[in-house]
N, C-alpha and C. Protein backbone atom coordinates (compact mmCIF):
# COMPACT_ATOMS: atom_id res chain seq x y z
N UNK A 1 -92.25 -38.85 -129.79
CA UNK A 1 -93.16 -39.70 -130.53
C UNK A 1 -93.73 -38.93 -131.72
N UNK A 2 -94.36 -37.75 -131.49
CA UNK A 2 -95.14 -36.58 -132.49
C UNK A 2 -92.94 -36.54 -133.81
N UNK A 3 -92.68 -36.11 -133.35
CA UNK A 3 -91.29 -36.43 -134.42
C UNK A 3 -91.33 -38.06 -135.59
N UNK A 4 -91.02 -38.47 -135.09
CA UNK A 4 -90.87 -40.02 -134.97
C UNK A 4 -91.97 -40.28 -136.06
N UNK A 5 -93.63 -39.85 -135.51
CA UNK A 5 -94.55 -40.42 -136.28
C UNK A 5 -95.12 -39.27 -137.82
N UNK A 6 -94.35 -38.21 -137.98
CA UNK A 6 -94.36 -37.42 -138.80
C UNK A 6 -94.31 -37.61 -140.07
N UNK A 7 -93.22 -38.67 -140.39
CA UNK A 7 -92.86 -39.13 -142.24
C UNK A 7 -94.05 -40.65 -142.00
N UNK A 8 -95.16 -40.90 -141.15
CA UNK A 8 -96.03 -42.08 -141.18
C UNK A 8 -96.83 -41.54 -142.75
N UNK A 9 -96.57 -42.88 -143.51
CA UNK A 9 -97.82 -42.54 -144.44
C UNK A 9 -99.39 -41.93 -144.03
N UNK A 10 -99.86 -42.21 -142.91
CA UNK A 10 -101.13 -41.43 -142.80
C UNK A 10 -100.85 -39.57 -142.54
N UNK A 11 -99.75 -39.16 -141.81
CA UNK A 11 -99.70 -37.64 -141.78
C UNK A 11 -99.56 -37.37 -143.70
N UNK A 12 -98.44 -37.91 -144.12
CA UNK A 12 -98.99 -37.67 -145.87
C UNK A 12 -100.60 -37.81 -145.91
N UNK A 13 -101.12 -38.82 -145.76
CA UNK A 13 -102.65 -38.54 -146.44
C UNK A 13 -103.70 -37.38 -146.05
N UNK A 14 -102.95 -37.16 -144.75
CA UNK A 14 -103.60 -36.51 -143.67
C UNK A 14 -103.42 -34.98 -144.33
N UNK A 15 -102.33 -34.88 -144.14
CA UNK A 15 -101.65 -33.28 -144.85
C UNK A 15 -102.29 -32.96 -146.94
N UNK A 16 -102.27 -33.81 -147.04
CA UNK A 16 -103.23 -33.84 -148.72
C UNK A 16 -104.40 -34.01 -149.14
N UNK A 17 -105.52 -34.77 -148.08
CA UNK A 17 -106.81 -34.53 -148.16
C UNK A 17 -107.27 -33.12 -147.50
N UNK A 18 -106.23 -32.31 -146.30
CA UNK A 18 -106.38 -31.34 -145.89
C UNK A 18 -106.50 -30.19 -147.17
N UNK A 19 -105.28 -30.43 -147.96
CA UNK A 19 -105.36 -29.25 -148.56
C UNK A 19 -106.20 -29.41 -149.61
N UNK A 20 -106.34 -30.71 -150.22
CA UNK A 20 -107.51 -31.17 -151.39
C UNK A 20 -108.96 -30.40 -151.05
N UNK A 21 -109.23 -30.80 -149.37
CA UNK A 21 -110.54 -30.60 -149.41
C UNK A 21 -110.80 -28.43 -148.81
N UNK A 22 -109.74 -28.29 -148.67
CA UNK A 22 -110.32 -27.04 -148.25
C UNK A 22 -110.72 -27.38 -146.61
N UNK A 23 -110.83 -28.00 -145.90
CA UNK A 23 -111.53 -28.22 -144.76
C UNK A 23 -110.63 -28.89 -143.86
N UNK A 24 -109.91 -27.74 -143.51
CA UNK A 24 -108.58 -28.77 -142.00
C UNK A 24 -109.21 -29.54 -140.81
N UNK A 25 -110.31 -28.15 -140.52
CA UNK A 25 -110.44 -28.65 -138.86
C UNK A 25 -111.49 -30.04 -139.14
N UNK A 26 -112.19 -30.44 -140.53
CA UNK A 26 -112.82 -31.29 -139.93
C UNK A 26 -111.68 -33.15 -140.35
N UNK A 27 -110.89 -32.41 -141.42
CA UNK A 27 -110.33 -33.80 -141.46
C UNK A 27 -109.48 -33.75 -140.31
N UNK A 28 -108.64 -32.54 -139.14
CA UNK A 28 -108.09 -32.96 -138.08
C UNK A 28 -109.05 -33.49 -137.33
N UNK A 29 -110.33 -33.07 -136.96
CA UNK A 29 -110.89 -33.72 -136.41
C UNK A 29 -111.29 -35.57 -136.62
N UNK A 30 -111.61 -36.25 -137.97
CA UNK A 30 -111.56 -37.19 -139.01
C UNK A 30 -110.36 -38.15 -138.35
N UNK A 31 -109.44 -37.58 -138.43
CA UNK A 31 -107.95 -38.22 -138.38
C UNK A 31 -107.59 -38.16 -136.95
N UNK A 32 -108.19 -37.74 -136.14
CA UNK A 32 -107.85 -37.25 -134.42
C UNK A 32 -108.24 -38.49 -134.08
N UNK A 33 -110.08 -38.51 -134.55
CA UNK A 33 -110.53 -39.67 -134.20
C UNK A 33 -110.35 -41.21 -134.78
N UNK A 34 -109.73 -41.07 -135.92
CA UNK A 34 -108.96 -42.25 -136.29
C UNK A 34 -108.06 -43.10 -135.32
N UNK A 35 -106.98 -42.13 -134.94
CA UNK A 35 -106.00 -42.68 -134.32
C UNK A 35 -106.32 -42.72 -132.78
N UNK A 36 -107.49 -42.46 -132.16
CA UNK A 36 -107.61 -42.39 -130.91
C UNK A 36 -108.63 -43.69 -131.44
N UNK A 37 -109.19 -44.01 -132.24
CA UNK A 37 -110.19 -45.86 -132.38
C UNK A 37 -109.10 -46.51 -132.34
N UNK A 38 -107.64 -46.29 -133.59
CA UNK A 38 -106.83 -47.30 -133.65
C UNK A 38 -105.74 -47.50 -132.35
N UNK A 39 -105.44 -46.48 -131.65
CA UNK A 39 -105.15 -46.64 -130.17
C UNK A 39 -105.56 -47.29 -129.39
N UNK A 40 -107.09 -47.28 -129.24
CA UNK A 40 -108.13 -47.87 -128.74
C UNK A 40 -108.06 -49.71 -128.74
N UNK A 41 -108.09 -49.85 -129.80
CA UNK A 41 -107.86 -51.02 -130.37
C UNK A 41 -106.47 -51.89 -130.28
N UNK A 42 -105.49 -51.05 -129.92
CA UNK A 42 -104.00 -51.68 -129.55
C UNK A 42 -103.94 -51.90 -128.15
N UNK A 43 -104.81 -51.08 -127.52
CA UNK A 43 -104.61 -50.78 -126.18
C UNK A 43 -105.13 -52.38 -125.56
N UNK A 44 -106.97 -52.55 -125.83
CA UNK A 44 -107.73 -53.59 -125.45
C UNK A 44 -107.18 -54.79 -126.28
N UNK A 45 -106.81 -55.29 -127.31
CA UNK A 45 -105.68 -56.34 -127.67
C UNK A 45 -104.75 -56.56 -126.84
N UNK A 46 -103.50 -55.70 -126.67
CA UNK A 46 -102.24 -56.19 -125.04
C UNK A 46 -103.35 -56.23 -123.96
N UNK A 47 -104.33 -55.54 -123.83
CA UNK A 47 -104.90 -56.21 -122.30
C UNK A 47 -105.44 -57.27 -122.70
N UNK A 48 -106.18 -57.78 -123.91
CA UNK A 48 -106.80 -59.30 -123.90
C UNK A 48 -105.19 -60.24 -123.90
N UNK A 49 -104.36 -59.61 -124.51
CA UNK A 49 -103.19 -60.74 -124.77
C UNK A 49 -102.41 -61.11 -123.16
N UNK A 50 -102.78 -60.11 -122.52
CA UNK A 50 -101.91 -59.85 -121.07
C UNK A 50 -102.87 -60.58 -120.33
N UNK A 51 -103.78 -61.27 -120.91
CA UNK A 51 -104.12 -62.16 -119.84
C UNK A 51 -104.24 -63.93 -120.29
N UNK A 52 -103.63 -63.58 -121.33
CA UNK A 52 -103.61 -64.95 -121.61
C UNK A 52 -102.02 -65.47 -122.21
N UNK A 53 -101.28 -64.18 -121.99
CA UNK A 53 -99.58 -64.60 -122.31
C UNK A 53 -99.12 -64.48 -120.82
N UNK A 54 -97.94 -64.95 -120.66
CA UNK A 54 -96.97 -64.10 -119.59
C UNK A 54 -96.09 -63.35 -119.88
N UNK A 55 -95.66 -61.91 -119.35
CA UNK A 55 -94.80 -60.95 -120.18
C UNK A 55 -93.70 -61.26 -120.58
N UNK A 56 -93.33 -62.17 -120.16
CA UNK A 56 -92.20 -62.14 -121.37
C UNK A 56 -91.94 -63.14 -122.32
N UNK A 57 -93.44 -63.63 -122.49
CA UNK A 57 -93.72 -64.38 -124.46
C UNK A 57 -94.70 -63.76 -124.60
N UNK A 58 -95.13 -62.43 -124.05
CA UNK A 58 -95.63 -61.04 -124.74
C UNK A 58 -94.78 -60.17 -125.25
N UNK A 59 -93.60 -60.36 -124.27
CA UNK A 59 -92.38 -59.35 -125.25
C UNK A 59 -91.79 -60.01 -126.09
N UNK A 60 -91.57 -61.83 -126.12
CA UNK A 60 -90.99 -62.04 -127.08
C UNK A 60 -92.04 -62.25 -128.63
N UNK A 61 -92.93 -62.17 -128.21
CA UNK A 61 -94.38 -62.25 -129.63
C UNK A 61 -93.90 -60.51 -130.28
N UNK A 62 -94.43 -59.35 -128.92
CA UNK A 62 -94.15 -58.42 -129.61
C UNK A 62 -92.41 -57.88 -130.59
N UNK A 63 -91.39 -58.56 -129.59
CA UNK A 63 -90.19 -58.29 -130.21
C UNK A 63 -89.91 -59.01 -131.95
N UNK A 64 -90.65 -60.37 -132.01
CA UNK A 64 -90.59 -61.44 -133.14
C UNK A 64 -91.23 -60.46 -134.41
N UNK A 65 -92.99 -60.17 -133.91
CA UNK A 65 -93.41 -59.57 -134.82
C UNK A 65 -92.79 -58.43 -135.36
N UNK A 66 -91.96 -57.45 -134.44
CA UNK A 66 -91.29 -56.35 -135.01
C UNK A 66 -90.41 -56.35 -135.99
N UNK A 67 -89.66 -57.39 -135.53
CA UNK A 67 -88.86 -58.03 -136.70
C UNK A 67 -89.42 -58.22 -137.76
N UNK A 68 -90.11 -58.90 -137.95
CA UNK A 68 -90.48 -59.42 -138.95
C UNK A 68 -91.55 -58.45 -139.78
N UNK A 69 -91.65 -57.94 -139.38
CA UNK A 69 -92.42 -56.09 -140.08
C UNK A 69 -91.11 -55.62 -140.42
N UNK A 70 -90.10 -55.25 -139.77
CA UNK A 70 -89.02 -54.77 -140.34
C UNK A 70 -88.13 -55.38 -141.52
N UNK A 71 -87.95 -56.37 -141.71
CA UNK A 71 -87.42 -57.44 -142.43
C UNK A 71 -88.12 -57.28 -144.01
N UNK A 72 -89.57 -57.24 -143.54
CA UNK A 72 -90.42 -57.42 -144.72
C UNK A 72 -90.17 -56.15 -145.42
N UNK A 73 -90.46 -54.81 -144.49
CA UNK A 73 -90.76 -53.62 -145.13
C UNK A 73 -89.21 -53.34 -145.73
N UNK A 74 -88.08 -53.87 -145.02
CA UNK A 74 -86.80 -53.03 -145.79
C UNK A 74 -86.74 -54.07 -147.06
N UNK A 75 -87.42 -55.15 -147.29
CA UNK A 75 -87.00 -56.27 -148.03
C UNK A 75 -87.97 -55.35 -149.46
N UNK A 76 -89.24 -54.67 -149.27
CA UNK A 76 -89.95 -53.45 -150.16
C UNK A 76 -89.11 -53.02 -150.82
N UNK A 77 -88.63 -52.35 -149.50
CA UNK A 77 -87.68 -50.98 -149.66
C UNK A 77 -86.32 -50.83 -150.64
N UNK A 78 -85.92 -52.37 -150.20
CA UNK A 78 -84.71 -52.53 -151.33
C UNK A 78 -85.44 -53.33 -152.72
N UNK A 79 -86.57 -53.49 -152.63
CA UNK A 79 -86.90 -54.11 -153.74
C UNK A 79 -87.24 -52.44 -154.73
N UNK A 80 -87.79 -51.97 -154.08
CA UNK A 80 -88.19 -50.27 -154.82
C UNK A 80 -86.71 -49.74 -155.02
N UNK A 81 -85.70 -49.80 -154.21
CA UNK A 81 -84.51 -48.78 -154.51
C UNK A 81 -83.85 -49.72 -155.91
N UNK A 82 -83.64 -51.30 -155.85
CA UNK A 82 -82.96 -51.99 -156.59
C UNK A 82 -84.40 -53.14 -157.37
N UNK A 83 -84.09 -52.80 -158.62
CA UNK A 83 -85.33 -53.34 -159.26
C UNK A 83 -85.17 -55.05 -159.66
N UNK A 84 -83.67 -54.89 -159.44
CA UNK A 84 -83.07 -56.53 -159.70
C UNK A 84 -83.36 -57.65 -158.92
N UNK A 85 -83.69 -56.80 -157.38
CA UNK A 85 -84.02 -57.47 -156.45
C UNK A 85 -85.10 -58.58 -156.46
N UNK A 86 -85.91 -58.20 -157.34
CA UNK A 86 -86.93 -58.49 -157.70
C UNK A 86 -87.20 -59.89 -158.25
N UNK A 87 -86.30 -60.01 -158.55
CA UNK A 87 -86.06 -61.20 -159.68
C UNK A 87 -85.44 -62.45 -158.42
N UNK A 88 -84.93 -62.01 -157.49
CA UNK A 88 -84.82 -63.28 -156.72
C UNK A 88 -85.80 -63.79 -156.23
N UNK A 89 -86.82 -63.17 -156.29
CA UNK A 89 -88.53 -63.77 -155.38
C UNK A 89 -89.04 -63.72 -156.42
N UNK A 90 -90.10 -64.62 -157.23
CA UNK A 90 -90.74 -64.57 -158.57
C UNK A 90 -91.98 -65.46 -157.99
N UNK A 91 -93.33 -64.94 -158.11
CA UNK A 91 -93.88 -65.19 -157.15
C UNK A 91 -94.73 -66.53 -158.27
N UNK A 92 -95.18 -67.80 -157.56
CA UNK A 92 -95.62 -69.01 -158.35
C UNK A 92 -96.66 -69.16 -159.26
């Protein structure tokens, strides 16, 4: 997981306000407690959702949404690599 979550845009912000500010241990500390609120917060959501889904249109909500985060972000991604892309979505 610590692999995996390494190229996350927050370790960039994390690793550049470190060296900006001169002060590691308190933005590790800053950023420790970030992700242990936003943990926090994923955790008590699936338990409110786990009692009002059944698991498996909890897995299919969570599998749908994944998709569709993925879809969006590579749909970015090729819009940043190919600038032409751009031009097929022209927004109203």
């Amino acid at each position: 997981m610590f692999l995996a979550e390494l190229g996350d845009k927050t370790q960039v912000a994390t690793l550049l306000l470190s060296a900006q500010s001169g002060r590691p241990l308190w933005v590790f500390i800053g950023s420790a407690l970030a992700l242990i609120a936003s943990s926090l917060v994923g955790v008590l959501l699936g338990r409110w959702l786990a009692q009002w889904l059944p698991p498996q249109r909890l897995e299919l909500l969570a599998g749908s949404l994944m998709l569709v985060l993925g879809v969006g972000l590579g749909w970015q991604a090729l819009q940043s690599f190919f600038p032409f892309a751009a031009l097929w979505h022209q927004p109203a």
